[in-house]
C-alpha atoms as a PDB file:
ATOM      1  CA  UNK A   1       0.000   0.000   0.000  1.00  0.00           C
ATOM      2  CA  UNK A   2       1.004   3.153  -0.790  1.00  0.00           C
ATOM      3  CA  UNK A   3       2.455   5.481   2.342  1.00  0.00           C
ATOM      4  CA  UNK A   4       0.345   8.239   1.604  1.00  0.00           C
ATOM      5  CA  UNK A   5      -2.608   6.634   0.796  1.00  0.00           C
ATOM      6  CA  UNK A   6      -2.380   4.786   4.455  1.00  0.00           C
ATOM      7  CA  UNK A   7      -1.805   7.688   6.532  1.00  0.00           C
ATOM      8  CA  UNK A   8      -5.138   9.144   4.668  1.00  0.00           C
ATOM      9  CA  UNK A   9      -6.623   5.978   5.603  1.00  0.00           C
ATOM     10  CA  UNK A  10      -5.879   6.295   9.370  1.00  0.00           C
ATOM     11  CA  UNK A  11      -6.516   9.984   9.353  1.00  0.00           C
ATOM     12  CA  UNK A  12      -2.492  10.110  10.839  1.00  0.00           C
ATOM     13  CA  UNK A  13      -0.675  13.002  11.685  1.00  0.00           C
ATOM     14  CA  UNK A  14       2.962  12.308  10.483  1.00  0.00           C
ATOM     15  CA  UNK A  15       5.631  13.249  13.079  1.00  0.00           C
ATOM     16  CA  UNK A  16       8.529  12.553  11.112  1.00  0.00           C
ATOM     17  CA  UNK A  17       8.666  11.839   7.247  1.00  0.00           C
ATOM     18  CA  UNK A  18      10.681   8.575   6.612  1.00  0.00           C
ATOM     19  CA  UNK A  19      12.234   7.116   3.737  1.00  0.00           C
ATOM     20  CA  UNK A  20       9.877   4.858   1.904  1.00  0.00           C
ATOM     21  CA  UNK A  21       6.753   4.807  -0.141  1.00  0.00           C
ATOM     22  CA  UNK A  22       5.228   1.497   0.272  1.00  0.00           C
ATOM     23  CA  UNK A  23       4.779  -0.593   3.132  1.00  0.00           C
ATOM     24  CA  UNK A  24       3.358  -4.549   2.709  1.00  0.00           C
ATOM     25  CA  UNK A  25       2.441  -5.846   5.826  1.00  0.00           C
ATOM     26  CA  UNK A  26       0.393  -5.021   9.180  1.00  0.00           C
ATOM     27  CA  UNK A  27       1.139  -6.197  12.907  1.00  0.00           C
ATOM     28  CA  UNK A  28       0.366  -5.463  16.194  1.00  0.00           C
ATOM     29  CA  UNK A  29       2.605  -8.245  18.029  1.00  0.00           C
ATOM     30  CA  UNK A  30       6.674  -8.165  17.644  1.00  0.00           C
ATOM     31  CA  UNK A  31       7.378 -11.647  17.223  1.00  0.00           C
ATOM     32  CA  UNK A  32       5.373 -11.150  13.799  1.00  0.00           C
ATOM     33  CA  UNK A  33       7.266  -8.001  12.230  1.00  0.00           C
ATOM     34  CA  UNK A  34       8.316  -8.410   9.086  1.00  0.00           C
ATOM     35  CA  UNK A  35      10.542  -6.309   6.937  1.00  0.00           C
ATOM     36  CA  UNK A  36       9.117  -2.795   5.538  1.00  0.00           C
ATOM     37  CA  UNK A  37       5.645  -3.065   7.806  1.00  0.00           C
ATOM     38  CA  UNK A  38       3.401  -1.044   9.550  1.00  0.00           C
ATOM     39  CA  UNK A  39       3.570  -1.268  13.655  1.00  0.00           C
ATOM     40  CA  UNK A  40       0.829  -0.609  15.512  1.00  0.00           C
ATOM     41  CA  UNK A  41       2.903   0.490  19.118  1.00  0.00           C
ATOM     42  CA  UNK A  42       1.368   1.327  22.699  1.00  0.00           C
ATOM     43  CA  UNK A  43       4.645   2.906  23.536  1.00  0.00           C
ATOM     44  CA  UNK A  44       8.117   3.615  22.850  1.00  0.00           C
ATOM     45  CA  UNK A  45       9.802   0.624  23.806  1.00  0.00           C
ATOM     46  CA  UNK A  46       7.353  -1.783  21.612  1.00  0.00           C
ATOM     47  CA  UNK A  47       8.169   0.929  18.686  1.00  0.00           C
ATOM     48  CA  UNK A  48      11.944   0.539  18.964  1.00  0.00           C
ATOM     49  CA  UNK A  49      11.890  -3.021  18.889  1.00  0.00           C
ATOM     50  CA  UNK A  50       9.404  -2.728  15.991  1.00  0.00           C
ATOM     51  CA  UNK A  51      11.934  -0.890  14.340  1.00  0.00           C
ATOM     52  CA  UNK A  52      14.932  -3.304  14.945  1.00  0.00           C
ATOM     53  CA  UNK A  53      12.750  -5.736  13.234  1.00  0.00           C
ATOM     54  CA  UNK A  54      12.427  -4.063  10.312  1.00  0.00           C
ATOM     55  CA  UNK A  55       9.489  -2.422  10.836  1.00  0.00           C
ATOM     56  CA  UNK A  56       9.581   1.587   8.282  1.00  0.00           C
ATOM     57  CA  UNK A  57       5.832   2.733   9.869  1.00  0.00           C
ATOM     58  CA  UNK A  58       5.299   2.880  13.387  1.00  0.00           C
ATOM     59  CA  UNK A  59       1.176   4.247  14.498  1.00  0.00           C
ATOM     60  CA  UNK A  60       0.497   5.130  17.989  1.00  0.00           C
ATOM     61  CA  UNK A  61      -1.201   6.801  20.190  1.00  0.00           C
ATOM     62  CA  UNK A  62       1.671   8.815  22.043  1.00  0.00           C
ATOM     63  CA  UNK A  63       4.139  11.437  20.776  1.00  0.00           C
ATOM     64  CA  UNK A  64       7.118   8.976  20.118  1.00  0.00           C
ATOM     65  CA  UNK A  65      10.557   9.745  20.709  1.00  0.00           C
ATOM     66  CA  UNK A  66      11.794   9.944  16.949  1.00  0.00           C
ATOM     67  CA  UNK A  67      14.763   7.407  16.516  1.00  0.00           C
ATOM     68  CA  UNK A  68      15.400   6.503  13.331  1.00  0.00           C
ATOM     69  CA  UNK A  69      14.899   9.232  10.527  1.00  0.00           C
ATOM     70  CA  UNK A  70      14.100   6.908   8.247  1.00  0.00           C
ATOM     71  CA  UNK A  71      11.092   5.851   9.817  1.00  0.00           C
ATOM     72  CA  UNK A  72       7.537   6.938   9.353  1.00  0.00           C
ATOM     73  CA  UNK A  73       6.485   8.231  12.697  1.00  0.00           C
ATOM     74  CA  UNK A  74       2.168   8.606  12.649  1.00  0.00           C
ATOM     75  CA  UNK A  75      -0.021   9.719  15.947  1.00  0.00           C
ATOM     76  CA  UNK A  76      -3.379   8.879  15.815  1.00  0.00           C
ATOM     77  CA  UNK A  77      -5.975  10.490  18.632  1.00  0.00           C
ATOM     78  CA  UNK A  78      -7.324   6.383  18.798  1.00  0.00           C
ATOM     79  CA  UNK A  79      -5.019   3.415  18.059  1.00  0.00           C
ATOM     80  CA  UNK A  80      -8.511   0.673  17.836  1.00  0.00           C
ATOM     81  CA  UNK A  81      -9.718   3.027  15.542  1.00  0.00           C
ATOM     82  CA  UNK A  82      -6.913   3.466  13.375  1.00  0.00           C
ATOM     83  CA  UNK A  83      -6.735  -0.620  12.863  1.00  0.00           C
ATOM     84  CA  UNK A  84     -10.487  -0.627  12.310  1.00  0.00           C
ATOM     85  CA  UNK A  85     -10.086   1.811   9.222  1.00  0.00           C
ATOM     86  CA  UNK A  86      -7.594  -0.307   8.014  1.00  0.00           C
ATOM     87  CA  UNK A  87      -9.682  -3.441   8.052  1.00  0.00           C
ATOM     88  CA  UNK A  88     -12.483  -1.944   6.476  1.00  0.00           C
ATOM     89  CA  UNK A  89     -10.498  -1.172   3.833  1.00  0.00           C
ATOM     90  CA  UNK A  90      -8.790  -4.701   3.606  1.00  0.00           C
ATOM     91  CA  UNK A  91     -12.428  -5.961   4.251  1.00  0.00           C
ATOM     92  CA  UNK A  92     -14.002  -4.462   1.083  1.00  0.00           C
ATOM     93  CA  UNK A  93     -10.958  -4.824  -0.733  1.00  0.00           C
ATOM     94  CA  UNK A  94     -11.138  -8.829  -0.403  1.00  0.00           C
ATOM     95  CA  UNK A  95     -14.347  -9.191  -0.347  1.00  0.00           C
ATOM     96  CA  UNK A  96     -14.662 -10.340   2.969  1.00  0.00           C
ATOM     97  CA  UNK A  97     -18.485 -11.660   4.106  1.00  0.00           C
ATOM     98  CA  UNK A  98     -20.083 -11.723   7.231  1.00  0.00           C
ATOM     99  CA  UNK A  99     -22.327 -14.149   9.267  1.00  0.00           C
ATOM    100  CA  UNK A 100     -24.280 -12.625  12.523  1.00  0.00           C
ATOM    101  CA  UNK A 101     -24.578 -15.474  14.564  1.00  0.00           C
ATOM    102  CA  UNK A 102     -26.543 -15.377  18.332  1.00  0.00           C
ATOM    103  CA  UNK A 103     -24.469 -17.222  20.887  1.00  0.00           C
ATOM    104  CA  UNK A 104     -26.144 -20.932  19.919  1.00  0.00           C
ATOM    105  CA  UNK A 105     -25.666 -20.408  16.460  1.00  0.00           C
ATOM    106  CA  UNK A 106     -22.045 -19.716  16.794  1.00  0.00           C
ATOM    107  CA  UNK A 107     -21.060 -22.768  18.098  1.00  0.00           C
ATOM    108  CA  UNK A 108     -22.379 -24.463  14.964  1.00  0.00           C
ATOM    109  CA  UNK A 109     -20.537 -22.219  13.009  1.00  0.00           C
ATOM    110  CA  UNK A 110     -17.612 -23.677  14.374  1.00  0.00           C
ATOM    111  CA  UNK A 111     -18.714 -27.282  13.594  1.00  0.00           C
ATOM    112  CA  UNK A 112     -19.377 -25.792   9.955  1.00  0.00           C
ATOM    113  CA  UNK A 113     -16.096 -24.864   9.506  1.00  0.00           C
ATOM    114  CA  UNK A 114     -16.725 -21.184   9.367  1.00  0.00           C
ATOM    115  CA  UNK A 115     -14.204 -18.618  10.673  1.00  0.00           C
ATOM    116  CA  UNK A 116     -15.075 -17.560  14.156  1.00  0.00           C
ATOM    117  CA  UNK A 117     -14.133 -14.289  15.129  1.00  0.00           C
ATOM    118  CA  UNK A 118     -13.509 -12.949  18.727  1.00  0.00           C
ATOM    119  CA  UNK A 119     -15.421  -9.778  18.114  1.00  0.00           C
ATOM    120  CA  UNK A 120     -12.328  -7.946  19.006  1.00  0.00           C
ATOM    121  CA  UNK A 121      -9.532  -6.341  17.130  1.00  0.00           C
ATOM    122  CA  UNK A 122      -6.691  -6.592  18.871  1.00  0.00           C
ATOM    123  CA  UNK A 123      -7.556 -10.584  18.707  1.00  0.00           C
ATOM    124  CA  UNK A 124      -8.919 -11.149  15.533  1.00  0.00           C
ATOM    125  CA  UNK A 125      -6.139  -9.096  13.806  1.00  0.00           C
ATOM    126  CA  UNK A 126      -4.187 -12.026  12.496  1.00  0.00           C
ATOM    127  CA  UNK A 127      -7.224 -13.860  11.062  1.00  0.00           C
ATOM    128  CA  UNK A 128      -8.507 -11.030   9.508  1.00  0.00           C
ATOM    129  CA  UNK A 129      -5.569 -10.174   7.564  1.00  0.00           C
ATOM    130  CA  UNK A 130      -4.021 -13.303   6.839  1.00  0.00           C
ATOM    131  CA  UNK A 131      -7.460 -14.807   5.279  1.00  0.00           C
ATOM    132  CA  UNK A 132      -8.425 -15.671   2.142  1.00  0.00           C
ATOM    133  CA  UNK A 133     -10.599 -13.265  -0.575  1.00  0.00           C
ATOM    134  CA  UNK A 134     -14.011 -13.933   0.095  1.00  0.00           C
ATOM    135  CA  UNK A 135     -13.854 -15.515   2.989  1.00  0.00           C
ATOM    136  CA  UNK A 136     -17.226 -15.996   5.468  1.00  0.00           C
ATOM    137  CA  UNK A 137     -16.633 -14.658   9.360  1.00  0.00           C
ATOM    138  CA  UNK A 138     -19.107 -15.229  11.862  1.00  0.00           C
ATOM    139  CA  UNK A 139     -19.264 -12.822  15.106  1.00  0.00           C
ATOM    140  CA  UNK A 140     -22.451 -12.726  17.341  1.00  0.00           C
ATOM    141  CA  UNK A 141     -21.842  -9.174  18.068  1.00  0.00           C
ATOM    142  CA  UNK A 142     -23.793  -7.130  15.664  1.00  0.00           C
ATOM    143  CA  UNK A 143     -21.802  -3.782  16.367  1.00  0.00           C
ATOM    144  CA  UNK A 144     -18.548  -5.134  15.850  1.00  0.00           C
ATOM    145  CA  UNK A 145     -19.400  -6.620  12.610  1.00  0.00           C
ATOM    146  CA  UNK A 146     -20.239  -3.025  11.138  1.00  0.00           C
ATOM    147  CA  UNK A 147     -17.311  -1.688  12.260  1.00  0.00           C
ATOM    148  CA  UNK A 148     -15.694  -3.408   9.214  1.00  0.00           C
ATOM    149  CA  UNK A 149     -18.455  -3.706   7.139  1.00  0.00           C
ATOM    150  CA  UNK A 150     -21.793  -1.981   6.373  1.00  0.00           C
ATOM    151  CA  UNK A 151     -23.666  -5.035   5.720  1.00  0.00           C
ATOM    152  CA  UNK A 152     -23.864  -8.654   7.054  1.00  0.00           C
ATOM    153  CA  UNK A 153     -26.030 -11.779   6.254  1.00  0.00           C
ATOM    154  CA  UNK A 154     -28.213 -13.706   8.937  1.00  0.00           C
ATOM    155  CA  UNK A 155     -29.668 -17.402   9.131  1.00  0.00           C
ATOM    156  CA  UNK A 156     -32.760 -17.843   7.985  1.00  0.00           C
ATOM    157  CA  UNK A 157     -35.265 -20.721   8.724  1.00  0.00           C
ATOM    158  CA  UNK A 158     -35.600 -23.962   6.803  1.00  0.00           C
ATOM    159  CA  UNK A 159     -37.612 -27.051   6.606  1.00  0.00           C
ATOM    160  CA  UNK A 160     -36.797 -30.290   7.327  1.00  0.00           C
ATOM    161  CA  UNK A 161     -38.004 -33.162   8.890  1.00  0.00           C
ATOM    162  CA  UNK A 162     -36.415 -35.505  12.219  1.00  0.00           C
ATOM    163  CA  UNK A 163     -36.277 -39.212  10.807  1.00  0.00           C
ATOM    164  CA  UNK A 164     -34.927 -40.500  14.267  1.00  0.00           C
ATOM    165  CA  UNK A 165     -33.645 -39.933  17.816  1.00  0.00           C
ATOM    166  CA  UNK A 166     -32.070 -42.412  18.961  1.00  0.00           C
ATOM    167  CA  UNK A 167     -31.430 -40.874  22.316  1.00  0.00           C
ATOM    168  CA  UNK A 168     -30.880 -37.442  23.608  1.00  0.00           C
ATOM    169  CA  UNK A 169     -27.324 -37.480  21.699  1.00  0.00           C
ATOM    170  CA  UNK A 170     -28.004 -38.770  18.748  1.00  0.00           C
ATOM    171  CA  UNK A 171     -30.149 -36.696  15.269  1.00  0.00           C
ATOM    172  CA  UNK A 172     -30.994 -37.942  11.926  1.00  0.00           C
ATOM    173  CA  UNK A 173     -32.987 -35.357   9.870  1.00  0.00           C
ATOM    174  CA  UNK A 174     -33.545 -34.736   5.946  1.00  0.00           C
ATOM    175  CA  UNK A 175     -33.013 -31.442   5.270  1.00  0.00           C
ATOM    176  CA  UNK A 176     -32.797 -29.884   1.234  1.00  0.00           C
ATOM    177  CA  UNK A 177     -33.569 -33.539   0.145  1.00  0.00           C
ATOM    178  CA  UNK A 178     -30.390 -34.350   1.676  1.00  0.00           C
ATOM    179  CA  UNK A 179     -30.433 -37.086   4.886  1.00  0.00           C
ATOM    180  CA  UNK A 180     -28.167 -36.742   7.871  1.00  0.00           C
ATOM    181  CA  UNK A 181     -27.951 -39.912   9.658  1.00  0.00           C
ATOM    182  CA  UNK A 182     -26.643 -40.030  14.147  1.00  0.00           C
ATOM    183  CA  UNK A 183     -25.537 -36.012  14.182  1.00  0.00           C
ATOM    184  CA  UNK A 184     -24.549 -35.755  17.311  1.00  0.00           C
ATOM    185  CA  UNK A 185     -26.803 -33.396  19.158  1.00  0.00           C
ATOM    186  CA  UNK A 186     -30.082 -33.125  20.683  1.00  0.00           C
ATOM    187  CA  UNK A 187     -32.912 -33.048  18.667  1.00  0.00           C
ATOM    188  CA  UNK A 188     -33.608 -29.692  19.753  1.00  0.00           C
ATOM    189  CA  UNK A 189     -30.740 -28.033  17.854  1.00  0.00           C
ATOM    190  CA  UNK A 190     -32.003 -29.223  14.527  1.00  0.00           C
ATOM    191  CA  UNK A 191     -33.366 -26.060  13.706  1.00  0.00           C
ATOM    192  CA  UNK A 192     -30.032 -24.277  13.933  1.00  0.00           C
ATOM    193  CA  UNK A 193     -28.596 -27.303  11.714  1.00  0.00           C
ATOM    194  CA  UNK A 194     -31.032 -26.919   9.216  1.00  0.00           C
ATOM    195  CA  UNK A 195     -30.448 -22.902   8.774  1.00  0.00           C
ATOM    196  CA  UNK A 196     -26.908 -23.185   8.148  1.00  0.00           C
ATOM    197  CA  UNK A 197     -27.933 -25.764   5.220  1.00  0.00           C
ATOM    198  CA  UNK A 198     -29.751 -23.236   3.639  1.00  0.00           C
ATOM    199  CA  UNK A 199     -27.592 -20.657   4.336  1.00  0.00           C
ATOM    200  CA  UNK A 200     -24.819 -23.003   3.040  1.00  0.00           C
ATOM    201  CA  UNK A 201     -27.070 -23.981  -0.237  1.00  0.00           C
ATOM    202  CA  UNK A 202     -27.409 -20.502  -1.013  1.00  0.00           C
ATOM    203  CA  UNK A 203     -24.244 -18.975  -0.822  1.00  0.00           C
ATOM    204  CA  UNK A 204     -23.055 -22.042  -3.078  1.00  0.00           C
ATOM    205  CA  UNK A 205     -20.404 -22.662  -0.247  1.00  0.00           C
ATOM    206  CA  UNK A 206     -18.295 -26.155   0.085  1.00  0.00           C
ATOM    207  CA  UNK A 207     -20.065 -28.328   3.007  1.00  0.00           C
ATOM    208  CA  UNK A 208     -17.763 -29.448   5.402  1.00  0.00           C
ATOM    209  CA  UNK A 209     -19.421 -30.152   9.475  1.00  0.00           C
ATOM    210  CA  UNK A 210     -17.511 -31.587  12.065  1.00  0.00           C
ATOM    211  CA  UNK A 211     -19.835 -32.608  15.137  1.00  0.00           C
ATOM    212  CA  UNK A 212     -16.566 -33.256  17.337  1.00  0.00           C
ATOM    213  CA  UNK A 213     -16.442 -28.863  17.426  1.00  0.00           C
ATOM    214  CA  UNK A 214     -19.191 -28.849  18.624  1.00  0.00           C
ATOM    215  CA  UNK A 215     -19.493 -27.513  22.251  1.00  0.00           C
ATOM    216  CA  UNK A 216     -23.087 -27.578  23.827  1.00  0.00           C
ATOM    217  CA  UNK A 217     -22.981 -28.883  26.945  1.00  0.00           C
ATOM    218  CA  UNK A 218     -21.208 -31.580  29.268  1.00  0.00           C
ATOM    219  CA  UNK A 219     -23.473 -34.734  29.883  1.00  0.00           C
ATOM    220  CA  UNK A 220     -22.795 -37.491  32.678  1.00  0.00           C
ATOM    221  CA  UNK A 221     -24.528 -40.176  33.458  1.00  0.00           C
ATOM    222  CA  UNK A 222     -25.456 -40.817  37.043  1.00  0.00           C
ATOM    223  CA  UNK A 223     -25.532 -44.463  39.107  1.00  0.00           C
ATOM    224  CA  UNK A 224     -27.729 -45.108  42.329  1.00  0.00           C
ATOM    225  CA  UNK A 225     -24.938 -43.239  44.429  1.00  0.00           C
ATOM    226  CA  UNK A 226     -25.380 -40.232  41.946  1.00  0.00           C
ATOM    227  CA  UNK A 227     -21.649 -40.629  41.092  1.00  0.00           C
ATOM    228  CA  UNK A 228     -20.669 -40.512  37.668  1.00  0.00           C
ATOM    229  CA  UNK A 229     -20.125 -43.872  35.699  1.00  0.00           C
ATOM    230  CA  UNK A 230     -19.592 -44.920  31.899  1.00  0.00           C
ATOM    231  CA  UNK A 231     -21.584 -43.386  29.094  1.00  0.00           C
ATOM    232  CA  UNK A 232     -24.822 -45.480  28.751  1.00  0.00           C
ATOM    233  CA  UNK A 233     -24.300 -47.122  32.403  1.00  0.00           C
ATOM    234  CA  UNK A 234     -27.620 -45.660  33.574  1.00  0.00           C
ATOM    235  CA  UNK A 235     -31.063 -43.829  33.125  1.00  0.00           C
ATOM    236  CA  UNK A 236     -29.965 -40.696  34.614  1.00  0.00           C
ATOM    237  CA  UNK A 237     -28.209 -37.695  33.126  1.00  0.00           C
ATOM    238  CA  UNK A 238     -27.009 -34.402  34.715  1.00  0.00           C
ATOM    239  CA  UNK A 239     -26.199 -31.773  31.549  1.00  0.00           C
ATOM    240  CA  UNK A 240     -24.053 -29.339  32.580  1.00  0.00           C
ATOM    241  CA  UNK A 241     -23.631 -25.861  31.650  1.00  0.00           C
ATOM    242  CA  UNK A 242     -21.431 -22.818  32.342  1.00  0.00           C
ATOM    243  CA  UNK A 243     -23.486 -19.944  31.186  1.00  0.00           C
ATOM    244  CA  UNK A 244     -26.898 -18.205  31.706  1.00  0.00           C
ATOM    245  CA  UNK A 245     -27.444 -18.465  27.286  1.00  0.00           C
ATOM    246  CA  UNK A 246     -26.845 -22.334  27.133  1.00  0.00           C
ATOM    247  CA  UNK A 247     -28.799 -22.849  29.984  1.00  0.00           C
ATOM    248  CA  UNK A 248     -31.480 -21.289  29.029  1.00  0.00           C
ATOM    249  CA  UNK A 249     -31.492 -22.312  25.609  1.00  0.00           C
ATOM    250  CA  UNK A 250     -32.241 -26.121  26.905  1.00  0.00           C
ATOM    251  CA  UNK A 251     -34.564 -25.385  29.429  1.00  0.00           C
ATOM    252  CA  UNK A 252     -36.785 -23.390  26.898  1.00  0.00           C
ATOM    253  CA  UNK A 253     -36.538 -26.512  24.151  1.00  0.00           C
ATOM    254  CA  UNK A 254     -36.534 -29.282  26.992  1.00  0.00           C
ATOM    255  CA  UNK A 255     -39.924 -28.505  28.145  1.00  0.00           C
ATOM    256  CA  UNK A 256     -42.309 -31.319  27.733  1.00  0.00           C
ATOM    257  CA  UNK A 257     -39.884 -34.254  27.763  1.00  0.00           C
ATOM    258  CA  UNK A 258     -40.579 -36.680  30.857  1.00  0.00           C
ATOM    259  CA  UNK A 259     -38.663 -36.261  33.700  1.00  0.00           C
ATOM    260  CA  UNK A 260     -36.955 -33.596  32.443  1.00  0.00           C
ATOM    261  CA  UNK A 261     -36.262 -31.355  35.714  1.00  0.00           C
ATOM    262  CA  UNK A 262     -33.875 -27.942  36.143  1.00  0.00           C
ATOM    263  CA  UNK A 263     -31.791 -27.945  39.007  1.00  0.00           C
ATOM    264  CA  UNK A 264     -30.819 -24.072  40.196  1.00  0.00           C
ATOM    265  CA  UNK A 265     -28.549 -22.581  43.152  1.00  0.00           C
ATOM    266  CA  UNK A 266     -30.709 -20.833  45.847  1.00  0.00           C
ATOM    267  CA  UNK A 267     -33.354 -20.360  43.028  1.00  0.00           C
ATOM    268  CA  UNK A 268     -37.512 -20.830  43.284  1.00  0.00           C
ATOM    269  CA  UNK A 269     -37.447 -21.067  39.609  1.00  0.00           C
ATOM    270  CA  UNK A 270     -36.762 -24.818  39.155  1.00  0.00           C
ATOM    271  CA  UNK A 271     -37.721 -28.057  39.990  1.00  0.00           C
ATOM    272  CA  UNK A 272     -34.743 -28.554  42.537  1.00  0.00           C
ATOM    273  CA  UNK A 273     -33.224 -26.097  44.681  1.00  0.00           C
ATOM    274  CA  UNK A 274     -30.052 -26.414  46.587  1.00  0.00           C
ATOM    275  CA  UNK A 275     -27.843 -24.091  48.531  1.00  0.00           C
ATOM    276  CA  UNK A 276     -24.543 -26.659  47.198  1.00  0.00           C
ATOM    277  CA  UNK A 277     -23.352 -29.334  45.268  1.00  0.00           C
ATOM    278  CA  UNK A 278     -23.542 -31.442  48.115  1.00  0.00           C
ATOM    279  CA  UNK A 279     -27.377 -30.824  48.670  1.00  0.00           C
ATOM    280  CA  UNK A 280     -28.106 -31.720  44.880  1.00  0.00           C
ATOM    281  CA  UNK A 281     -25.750 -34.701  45.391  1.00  0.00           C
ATOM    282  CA  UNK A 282     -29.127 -36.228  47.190  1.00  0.00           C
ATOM    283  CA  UNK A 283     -31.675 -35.425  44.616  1.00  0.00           C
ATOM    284  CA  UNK A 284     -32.758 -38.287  42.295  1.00  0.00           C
ATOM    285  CA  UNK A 285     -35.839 -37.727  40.723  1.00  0.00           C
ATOM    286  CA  UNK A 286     -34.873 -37.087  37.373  1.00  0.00           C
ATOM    287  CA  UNK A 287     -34.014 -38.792  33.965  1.00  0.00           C
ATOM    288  CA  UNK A 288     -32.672 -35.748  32.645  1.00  0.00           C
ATOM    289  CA  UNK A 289     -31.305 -32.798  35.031  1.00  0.00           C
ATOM    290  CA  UNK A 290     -30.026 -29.530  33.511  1.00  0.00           C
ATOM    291  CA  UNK A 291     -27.797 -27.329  36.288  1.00  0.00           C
ATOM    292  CA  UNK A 292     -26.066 -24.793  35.472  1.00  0.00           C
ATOM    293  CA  UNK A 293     -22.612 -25.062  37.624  1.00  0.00           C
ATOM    294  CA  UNK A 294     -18.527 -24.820  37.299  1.00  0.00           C
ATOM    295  CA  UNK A 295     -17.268 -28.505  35.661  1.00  0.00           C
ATOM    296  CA  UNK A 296     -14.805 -29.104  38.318  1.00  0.00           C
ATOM    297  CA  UNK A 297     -16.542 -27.969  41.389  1.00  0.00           C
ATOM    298  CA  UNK A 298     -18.828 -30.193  39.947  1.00  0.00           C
ATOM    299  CA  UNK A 299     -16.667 -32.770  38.897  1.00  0.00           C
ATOM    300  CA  UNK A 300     -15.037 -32.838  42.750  1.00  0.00           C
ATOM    301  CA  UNK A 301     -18.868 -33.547  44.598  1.00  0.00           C
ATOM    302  CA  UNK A 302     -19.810 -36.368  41.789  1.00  0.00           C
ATOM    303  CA  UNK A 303     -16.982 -38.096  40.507  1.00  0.00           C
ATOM    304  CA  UNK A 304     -16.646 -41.621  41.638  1.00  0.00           C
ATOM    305  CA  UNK A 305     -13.339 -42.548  39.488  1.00  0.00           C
ATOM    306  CA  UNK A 306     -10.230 -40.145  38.795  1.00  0.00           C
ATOM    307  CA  UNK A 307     -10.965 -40.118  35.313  1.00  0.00           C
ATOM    308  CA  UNK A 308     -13.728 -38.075  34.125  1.00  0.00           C
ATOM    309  CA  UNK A 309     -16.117 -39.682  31.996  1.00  0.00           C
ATOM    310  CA  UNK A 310     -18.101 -37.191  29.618  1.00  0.00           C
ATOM    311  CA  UNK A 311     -19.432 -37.620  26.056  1.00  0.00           C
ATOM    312  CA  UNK A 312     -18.155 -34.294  24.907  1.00  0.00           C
ATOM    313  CA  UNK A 313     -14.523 -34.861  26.586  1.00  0.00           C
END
């Protein structure tokens, strides 16, 4: 890219004029500077070493302490900003897409193979720069998304039809005329499945899914001590997990199964509440218990064996 054109780009103030015209490459960690870049630098000693590299345009936020005359010193009144401009730019320029996902539908988009961004800058620098020309990114945050572009595709609903469940972990569906035989989730994330088929069919993109990405939500199976034991070695399962979204997710599409009960800390919005994992240690009543808990705290009240046995592990 051409010097000038860049500090126009990043609406830059140059502080000291240096000696070349072009710069090739972007980075905002040291241990990836490569010869005639741009450096992004928090302060002076990240600049100098930028500069050692090889680095001929250092950005930042501060007045830097001009060292080498031959380098292109730029200020910038916002150094997120500056590397947003940029990747608009670089977004338009190869024809990057984007996906809004909500929280549920990201995980599949992991599973599909899509690129998952952090919905952060600073951490989805690398990916952003380094990939492909029209490539698909995925974010579930909205704002972020038209930071560095001014439009974005969503999932839209599709047909399709559930041809079997073998058990809570187990799907087949046909979907597009096309059958999926034992995906490995619950029956109640088929909808989500199905979208990203369409979605998939209409953007004439390469199908690849990988159900061993996905991350949904531990399950163990409990014996008549309620301590954990092999996969299949009873007819009660705790599903466990970590955040409000997932939790809530299942308990809104779980309603209706038998013995389906929610477990909840000090709570008089489920079917079982307990003050601690030793208190819900006692409750049996269930086929199918959904808490919402920390995996080892959990792991340490109900784990009979020193390894832990989990479907998703």
């Amino acid at each position: 890219m051409n010097i000038s054109n860049f500090i126009e780009l990043i609406n830059a103030q140059v502080l000291n004029h240096g000696a070349t015209s072009s710069v090739y490459d972007f980075s905002i960690d040291l241990n990836k500077v490569k010869q005639a870049s741009v450096f992004f630098a928090k302060n002076n000693e990240q600049a100098s070493f930028a500069i050692k590299l090889g680095a001929y345009v250092i950005v930042s936020e501060e007045k830097l302490s001009l060292e080498d005359k031959d380098v292109f010193y730029l200020q910038v009144d916002d150094l997120e900003k500056a590397i947003f401009r940029l990747f608009r730019f670089l977004c338009e320029e190869k024809s990057y897409e984007f996906l809004y996902c909500n929280h549920i539908e990201l995980k599949f988009a992991k599973a599909f193979n899509f690129k998952v961004l952090h919905s952060n800058i600073l951490l989805d620098f690398d990916l952003l720069k380094n990939s492909k020309e029209k490539t698909f990114f995925c974010s579930d945050d909205e704002k972020f998304i038209l930071k560095l572009k001014s439009n974005f595709h969503t999932l839209k609903a599709c047909k399709y039809e559930i041809l079997g469940s073998k058990s809570l972990f187990q799907t087949s569906l046909l979907c597009k005329n096309l059958y999926f035989k034992d995906l490995k989730f619950a029956f109640f994330y088929a909808d989500v499945f199905a979208s990203f088929i369409e979605f998939i069919e209409s953007q004439k993109l390469p199908f690849s899914f990988n159900d061993k990405k996905l991350e949904l939500f531990k399950a163990y199976f409990l014996n008549s001590k309620n301590e954990i034991c092999a996969f299949g070695g009873s007819s009660r399962v705790i599903l466990l997990v970590e955040n409000e979204k997932d939790f809530d997710f299942i308990a809104q599409n779980f309603q209706g199964v038998k013995d389906f009960k929610i477990a909840l800390k000090n709570s008089l919005f489920c079917d079982f509440s307990y003050a601690n994992l030793n208190e819900l240690k006692k409750f049996f009543d269930f086929k199918y218990c959904l808490i919402k808990e920390n995996k080892e705290d959990f792991l340490e009240y109900f784990l009979a064996q020193e390894k832990n046995i989990s479907l998703f592990d």
